[in-house]
Protein backbone atom coordinates (compact mmCIF):
# COMPACT_ATOMS: atom_id res chain seq x y z
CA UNK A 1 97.74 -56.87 -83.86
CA UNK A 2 99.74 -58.63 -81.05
CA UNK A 3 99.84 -55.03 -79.42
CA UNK A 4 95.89 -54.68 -79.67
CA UNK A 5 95.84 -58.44 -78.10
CA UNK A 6 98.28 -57.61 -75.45
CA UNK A 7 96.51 -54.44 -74.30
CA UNK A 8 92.72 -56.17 -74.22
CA UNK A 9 94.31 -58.91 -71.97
CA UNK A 10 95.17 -55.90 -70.04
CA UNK A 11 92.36 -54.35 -69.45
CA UNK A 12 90.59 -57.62 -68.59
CA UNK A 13 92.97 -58.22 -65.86
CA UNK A 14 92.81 -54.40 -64.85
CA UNK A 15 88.96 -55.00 -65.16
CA UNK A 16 89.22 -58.58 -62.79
CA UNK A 17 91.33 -56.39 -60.27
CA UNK A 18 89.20 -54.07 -60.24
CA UNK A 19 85.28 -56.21 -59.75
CA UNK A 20 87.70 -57.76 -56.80
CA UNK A 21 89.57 -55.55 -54.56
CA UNK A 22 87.90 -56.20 -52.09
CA UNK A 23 88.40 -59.78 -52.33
CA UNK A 24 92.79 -59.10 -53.16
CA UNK A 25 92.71 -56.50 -50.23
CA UNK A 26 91.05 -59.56 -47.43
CA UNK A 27 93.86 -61.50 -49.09
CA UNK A 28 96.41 -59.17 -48.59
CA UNK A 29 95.86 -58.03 -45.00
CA UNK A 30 95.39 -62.02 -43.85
CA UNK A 31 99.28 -62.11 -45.29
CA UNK A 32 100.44 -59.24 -43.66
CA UNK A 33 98.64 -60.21 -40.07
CA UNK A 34 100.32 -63.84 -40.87
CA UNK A 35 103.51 -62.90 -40.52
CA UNK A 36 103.63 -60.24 -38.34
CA UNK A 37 102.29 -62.55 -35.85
CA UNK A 38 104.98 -65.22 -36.74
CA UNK A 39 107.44 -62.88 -35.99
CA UNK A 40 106.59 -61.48 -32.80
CA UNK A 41 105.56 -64.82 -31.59
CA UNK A 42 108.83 -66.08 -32.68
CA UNK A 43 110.41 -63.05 -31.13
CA UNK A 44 108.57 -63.18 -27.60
CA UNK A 45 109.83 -67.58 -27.73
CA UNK A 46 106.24 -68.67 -27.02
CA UNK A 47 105.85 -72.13 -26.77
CA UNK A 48 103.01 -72.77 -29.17
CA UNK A 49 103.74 -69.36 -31.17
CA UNK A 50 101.38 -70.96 -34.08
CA UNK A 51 98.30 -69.80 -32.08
CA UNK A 52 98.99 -66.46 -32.49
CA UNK A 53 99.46 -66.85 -36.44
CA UNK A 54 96.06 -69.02 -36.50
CA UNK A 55 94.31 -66.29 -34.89
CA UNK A 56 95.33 -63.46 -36.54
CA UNK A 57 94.51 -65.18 -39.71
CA UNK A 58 90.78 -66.02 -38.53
CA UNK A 59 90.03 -63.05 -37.05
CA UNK A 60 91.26 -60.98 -40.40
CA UNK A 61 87.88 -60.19 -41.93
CA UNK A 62 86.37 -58.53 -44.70
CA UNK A 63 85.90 -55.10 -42.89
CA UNK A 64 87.17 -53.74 -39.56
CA UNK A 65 83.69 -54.33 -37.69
CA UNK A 66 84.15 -57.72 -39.02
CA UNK A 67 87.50 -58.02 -37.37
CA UNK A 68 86.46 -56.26 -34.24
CA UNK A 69 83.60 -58.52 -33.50
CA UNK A 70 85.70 -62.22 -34.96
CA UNK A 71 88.77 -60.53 -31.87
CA UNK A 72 86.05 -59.95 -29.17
CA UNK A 73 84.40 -63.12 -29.84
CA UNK A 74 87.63 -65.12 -29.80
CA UNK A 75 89.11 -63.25 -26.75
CA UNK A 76 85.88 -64.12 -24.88
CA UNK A 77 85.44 -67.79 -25.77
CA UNK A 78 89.06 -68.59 -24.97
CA UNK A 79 89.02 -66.59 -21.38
CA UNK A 80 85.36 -68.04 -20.55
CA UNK A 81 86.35 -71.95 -21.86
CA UNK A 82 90.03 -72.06 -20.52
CA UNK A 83 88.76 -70.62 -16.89
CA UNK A 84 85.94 -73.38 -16.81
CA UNK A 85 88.46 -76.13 -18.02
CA UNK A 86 90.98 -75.03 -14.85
CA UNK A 87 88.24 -75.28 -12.65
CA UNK A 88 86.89 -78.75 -13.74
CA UNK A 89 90.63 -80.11 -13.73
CA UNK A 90 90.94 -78.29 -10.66
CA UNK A 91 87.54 -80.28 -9.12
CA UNK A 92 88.15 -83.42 -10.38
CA UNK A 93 91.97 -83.65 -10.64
CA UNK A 94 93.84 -86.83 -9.32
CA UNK A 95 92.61 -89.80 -11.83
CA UNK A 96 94.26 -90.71 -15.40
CA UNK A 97 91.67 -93.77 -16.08
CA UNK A 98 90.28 -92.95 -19.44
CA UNK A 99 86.59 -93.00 -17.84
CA UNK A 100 87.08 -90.32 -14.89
CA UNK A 101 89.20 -88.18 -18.42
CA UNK A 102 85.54 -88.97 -20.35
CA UNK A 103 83.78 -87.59 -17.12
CA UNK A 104 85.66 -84.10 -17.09
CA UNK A 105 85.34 -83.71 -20.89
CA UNK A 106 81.84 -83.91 -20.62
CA UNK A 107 81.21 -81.71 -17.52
CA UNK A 108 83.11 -79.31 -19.42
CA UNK A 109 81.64 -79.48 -22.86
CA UNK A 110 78.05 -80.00 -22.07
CA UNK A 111 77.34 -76.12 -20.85
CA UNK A 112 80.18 -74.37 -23.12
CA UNK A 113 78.19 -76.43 -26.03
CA UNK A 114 74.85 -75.01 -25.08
CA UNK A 115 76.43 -71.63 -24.21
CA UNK A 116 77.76 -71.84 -27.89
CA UNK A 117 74.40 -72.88 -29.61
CA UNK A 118 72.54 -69.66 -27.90
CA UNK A 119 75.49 -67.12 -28.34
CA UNK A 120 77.48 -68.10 -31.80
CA UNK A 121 80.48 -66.10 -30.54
CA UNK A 122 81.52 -68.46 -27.69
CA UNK A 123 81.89 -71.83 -30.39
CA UNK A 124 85.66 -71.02 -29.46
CA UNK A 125 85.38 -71.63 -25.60
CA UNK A 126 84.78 -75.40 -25.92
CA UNK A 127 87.98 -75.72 -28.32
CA UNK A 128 89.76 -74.30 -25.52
CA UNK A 129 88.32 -76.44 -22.53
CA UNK A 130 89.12 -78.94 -24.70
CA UNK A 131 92.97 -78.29 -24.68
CA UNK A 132 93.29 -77.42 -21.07
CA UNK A 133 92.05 -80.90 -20.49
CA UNK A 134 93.80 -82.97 -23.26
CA UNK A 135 96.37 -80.92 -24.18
CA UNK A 136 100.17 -81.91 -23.72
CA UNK A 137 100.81 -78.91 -22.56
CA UNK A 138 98.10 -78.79 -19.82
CA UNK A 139 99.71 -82.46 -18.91
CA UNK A 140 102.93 -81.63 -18.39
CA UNK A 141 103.14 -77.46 -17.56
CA UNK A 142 99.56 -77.40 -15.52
CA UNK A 143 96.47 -76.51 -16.79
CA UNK A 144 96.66 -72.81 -15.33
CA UNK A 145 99.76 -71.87 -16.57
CA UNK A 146 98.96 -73.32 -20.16
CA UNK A 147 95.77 -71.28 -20.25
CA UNK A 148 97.56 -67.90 -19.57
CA UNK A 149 100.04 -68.93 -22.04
CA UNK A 150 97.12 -69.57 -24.50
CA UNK A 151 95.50 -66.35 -23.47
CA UNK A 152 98.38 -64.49 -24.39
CA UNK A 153 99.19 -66.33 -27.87
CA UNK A 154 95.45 -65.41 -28.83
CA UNK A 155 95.31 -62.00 -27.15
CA UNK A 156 98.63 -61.31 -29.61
CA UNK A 157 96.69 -62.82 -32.44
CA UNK A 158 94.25 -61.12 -32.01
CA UNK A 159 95.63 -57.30 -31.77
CA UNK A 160 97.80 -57.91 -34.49
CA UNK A 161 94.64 -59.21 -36.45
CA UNK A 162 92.53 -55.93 -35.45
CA UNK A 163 95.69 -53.89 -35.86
CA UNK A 164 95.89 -54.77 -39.85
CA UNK A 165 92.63 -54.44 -40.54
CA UNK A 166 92.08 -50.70 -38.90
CA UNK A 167 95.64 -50.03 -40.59
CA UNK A 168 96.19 -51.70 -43.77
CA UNK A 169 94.10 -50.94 -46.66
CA UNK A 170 91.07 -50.62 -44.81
CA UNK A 171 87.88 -51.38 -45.76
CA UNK A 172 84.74 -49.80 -43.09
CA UNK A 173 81.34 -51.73 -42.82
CA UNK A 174 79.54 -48.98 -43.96
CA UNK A 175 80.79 -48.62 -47.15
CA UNK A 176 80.18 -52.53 -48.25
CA UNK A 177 76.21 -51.78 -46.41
CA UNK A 178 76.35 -49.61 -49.03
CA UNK A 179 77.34 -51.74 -52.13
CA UNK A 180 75.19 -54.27 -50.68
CA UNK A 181 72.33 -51.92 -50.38
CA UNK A 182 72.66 -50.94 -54.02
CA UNK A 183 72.80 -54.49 -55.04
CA UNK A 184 69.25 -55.23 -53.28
CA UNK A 185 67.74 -51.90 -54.81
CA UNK A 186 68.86 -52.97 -58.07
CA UNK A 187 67.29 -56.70 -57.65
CA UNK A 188 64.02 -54.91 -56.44
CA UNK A 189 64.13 -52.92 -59.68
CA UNK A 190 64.70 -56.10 -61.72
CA UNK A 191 61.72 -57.48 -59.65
CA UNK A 192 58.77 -54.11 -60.94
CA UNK A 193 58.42 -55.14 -64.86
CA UNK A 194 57.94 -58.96 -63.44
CA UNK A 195 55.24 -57.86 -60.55
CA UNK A 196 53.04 -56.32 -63.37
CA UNK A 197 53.22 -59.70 -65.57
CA UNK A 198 50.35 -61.44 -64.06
CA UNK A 199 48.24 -58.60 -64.88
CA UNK A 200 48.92 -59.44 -68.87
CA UNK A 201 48.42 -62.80 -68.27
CA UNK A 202 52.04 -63.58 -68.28
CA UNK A 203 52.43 -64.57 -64.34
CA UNK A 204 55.73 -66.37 -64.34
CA UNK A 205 55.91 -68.18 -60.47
CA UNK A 206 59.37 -69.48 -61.48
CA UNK A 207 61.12 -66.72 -62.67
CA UNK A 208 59.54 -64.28 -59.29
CA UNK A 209 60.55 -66.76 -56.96
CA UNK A 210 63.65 -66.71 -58.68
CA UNK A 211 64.27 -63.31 -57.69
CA UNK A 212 62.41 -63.25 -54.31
CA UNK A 213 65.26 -66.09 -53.34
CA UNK A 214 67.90 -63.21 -54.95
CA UNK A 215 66.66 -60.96 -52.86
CA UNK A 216 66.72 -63.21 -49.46
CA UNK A 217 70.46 -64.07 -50.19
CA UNK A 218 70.90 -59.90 -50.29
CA UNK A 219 69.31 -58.82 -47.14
CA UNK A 220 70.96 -61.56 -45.78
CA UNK A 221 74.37 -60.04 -46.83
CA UNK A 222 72.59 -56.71 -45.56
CA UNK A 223 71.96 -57.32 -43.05
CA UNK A 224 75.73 -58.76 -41.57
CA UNK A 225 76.94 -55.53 -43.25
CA UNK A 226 74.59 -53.33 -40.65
CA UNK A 227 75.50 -55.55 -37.78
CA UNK A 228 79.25 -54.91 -38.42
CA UNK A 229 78.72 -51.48 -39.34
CA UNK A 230 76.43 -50.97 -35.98
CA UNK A 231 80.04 -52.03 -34.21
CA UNK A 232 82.28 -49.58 -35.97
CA UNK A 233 79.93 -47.04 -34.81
CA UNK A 234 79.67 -48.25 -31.52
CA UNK A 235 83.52 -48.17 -31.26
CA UNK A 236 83.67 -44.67 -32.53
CA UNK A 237 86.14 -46.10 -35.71
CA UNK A 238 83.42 -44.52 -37.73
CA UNK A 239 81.59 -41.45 -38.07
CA UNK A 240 78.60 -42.42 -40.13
CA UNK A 241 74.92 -42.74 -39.66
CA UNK A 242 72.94 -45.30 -37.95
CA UNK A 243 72.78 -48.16 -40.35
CA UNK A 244 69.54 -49.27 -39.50
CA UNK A 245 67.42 -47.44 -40.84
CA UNK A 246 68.73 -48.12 -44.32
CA UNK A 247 67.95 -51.89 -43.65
CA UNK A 248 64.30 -51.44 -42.34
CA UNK A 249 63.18 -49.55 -45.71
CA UNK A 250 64.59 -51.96 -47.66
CA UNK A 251 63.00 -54.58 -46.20
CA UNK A 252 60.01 -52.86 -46.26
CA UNK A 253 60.46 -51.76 -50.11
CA UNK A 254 60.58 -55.48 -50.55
CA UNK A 255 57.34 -56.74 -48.05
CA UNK A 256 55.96 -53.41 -50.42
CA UNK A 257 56.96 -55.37 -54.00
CA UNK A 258 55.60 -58.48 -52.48
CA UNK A 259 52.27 -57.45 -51.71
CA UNK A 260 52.18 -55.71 -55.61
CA UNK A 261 52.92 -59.54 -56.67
CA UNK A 262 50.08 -61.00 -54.60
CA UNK A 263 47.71 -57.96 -56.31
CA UNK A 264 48.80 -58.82 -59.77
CA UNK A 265 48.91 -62.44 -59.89
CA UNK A 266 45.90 -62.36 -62.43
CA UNK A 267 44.61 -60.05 -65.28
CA UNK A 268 41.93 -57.29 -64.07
CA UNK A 269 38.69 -57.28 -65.11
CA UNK A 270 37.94 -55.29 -68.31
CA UNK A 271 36.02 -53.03 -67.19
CA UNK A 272 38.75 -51.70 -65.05
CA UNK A 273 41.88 -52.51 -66.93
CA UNK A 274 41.24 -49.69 -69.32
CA UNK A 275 41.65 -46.81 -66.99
CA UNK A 276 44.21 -48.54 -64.83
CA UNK A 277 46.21 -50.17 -66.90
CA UNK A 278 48.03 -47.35 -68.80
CA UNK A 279 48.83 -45.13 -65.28
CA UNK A 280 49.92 -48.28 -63.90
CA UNK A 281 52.49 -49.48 -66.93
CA UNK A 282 53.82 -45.53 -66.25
CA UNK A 283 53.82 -45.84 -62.43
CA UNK A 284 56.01 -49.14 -63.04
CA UNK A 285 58.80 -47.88 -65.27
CA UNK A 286 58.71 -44.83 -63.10
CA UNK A 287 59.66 -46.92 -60.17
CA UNK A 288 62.06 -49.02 -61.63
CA UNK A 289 63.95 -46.52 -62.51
CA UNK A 290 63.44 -44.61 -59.10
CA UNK A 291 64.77 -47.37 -57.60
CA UNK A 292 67.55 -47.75 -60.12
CA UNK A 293 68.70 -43.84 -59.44
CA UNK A 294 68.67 -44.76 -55.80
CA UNK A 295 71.01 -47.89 -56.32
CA UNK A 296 73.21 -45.87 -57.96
CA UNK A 297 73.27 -43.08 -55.20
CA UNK A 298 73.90 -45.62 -52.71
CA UNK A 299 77.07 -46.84 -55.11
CA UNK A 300 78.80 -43.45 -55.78
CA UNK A 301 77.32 -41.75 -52.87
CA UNK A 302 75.60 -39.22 -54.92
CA UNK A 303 72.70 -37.30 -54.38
CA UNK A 304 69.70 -39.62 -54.98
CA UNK A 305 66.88 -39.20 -57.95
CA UNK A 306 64.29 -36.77 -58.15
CA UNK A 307 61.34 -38.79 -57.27
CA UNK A 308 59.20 -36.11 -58.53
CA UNK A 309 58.48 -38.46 -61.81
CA UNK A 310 57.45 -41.47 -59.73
CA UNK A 311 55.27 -39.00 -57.31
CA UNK A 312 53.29 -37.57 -60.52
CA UNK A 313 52.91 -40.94 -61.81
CA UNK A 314 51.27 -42.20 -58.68
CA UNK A 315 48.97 -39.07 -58.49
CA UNK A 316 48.00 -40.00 -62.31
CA UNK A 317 46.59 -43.59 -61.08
CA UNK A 318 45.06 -42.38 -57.98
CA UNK A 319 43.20 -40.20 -60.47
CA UNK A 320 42.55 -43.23 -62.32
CA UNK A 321 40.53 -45.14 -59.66
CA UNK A 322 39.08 -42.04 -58.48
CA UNK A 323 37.86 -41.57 -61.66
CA UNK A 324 36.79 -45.08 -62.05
CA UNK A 325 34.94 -45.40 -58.78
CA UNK A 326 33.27 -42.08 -59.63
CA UNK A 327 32.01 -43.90 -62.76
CA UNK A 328 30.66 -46.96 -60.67
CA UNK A 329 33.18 -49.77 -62.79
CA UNK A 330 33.91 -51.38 -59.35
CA UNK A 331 30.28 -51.78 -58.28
CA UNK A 332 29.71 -55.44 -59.55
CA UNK A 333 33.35 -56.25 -59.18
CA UNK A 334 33.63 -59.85 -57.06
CA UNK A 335 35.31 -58.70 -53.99
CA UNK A 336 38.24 -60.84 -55.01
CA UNK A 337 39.32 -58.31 -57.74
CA UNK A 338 38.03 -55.41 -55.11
CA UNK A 339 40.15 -56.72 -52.69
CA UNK A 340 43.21 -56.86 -55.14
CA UNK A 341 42.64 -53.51 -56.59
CA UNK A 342 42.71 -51.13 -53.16
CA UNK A 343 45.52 -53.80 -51.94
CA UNK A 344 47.61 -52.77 -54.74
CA UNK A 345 46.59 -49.02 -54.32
CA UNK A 346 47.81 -49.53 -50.22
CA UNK A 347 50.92 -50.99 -51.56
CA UNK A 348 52.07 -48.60 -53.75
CA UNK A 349 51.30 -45.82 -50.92
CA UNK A 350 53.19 -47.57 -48.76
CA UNK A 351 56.03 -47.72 -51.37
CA UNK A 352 56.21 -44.33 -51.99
CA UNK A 353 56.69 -43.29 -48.34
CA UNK A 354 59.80 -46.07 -48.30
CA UNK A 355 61.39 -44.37 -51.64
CA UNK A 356 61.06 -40.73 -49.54
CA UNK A 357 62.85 -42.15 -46.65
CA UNK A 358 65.65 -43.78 -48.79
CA UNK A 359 66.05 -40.60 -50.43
CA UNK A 360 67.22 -39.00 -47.42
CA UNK A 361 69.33 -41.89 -46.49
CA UNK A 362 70.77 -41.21 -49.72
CA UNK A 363 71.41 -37.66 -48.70
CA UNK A 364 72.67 -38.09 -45.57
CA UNK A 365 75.25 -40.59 -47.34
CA UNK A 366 75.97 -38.38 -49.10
CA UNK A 367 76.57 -35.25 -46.63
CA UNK A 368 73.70 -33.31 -48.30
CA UNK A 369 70.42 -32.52 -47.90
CA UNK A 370 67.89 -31.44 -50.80
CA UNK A 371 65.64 -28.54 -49.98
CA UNK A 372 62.70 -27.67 -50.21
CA UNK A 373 61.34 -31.15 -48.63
CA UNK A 374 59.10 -33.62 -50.41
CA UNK A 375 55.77 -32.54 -50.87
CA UNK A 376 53.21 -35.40 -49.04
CA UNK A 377 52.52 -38.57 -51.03
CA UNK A 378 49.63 -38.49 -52.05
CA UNK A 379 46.93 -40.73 -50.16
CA UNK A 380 44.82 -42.93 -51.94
CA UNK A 381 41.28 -42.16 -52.56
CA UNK A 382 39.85 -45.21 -52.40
């Protein structure tokens, strides 16, 4: 019994390692940057040696685009704020009264604050201004020779920062865009079942808005994953595919879902729920768990799902309104529910072109490509 005990406390710890490596290895590499920094700053007898550790802890990030871009952007600031601070102190050098001090910190702040709202990378460069004017050191060494000094304390910081996270456990952009792209197919698969809810009766605004703010937070998260991917490409530290275009058909996939949930926000009319409604319930579970096979590819990159189920299911409802048109059930239809119907129709078109291109994201991910290629959605009839 104890040894039963002892091994399920195991597994949940080997099971909490494991949902947060990613997490232990940020952790880990931050450490590792930490000191190594300490050391060569103490070994180099810099003056204010704890810049360098700062640094390399801040600019430690999550991935190595992460890391790249937090060492440019700090680099940049402290060059572009220091060399503005020397040349105020330079200008207006000569008076200690705390007014003419006031003076310079504002001619200094004022533009490297605006510069900072429109360009988030440079919120470093009025930190530094800020020391070349106030700092001791500026007051007793010069304000020149204490911004070189700073520039090389962050310029250490920083290399040792970007030097850890390209070397020690690794992880690249592109494979959290990946993970992250899962997670948002999987929310837009939790999202089908709701979307058809209204057209039951059984609208629930709470619960889809709910997941619609899920599903913000996620391409949110996506989207900083493709940015910092984008710069490990652009660096040539990785060899993968344009991350873009995984981003704009999931974004789509999702304007797709949302125009479903303004078509089905109320139950069809009778007269046209009974040839719908059936190819529609199959068309739903079919995508779900389209979109669930494509999550999973994204994950593991695997092959993705044959889509060949959702495809057949679609061709089944255009059927359906074909077939319903043909029998004149839409002619005294208000054009609200008209409007609703072919909207829905449009959206689901415009959904399966999305799941074609993910699919060969999916392949591409996964260094294979599926022949022969997909046949042509079908095009709605309506």
């Amino acid at each position: 019994m104890p040894e039963e005990k002892a091994a399920g406390s195991g597994n949940k710890v080997l099971a909490w390692l494991g949902r947060h490596r990613i997490e232990l290895r940020l952790g880990l590499r931050i450490t590792v940057a930490g000191l190594i920094a300490f050391a060569l700053a103490d070994l180099l007898a810099l003056k204010q040696g704890y810049w360098a550790v700062l640094t390399a802890v801040i600019v430690v990030q999550a991935n190595v685009g992460g890391s790249l871009k937090a060492a440019s952007d700090r680099l940049i600031g402290t060059l572009a704020g220091g060399a503005y601070g020397v040349v105020i102190v330079t200008l207006m050098s000569g008076e200690e009264a705390a007014l003419w001090r006031g003076a310079e910190l504002a001619l200094a702040l004022l533009p490297l604050a605006i510069a900072a709202a429109f360009r988030p990378g440079l919120r470093v460069a009025p930190v530094t201004a800020i020391i070349v004017l106030l700092g001791v050191t500026s007051q007793t060494a010069g304000a020149l020779p204490s911004v070189i000094e700073r520039m090389i304390e962050i310029g250490l910081g920083s290399a040792i920062a970007f030097g850890v996270s390209l070397l020690v456990l690794p992880t690249r952009a592109h494979a959290q865009l990946a993970t992250a792209a899962a997670a948002a197919l999987d929310l837009l698969a939790d999202m089908v079942p709701a979307l058809l809810d209204g057209l039951f009766g059984r609208h629930d605004p709470d619960r889809m808005s709910a997941l619609h703010r899920r599903m913000r937070a996620a391409l949110a998260k996506l989207e900083v994953f493709a940015d910092e991917a984008r710069r490990e490409r652009a660096s040539l530290l990785s060899g993968e595919d344009d991350p873009e275009p995984v981003l704009r058909t999931i974004r789509r996939l999702r304007h797709d879902l949302v125009m479903v949930d303004r078509a089905t926000r109320g139950a069809l009319p009778d007269s046209v729920a009974g040839p719908l409604m059936p190819a529609l319930g199959d068309l739903s579970a079919a995508l779900e768990q389209t979109l669930r096979g494509l999550a999973a590819a994204f994950a593991g990159r695997k092959l993705p799902p044959d889509l060949k189920r959702f495809r057949d299911c679609l061709t089944t409802y255009h059927e359906a309104m074909a077939g319903m048109r043909r029998a004149g059930l839409t002619r005294d239809l208000p054009a609200e529910a008209i409007g609703r119907i072919f909207g829905l129709a449009f959206a689901l078109d415009q959904i399966s072109r999305d799941l074609d291109d993910l699919a060969s994201r999916a392949e591409e991910r996964a260094g294979k490509r599926k022949t022969p290629a997909p046949a042509e959605t079908p095009t709605s009839q309506s």
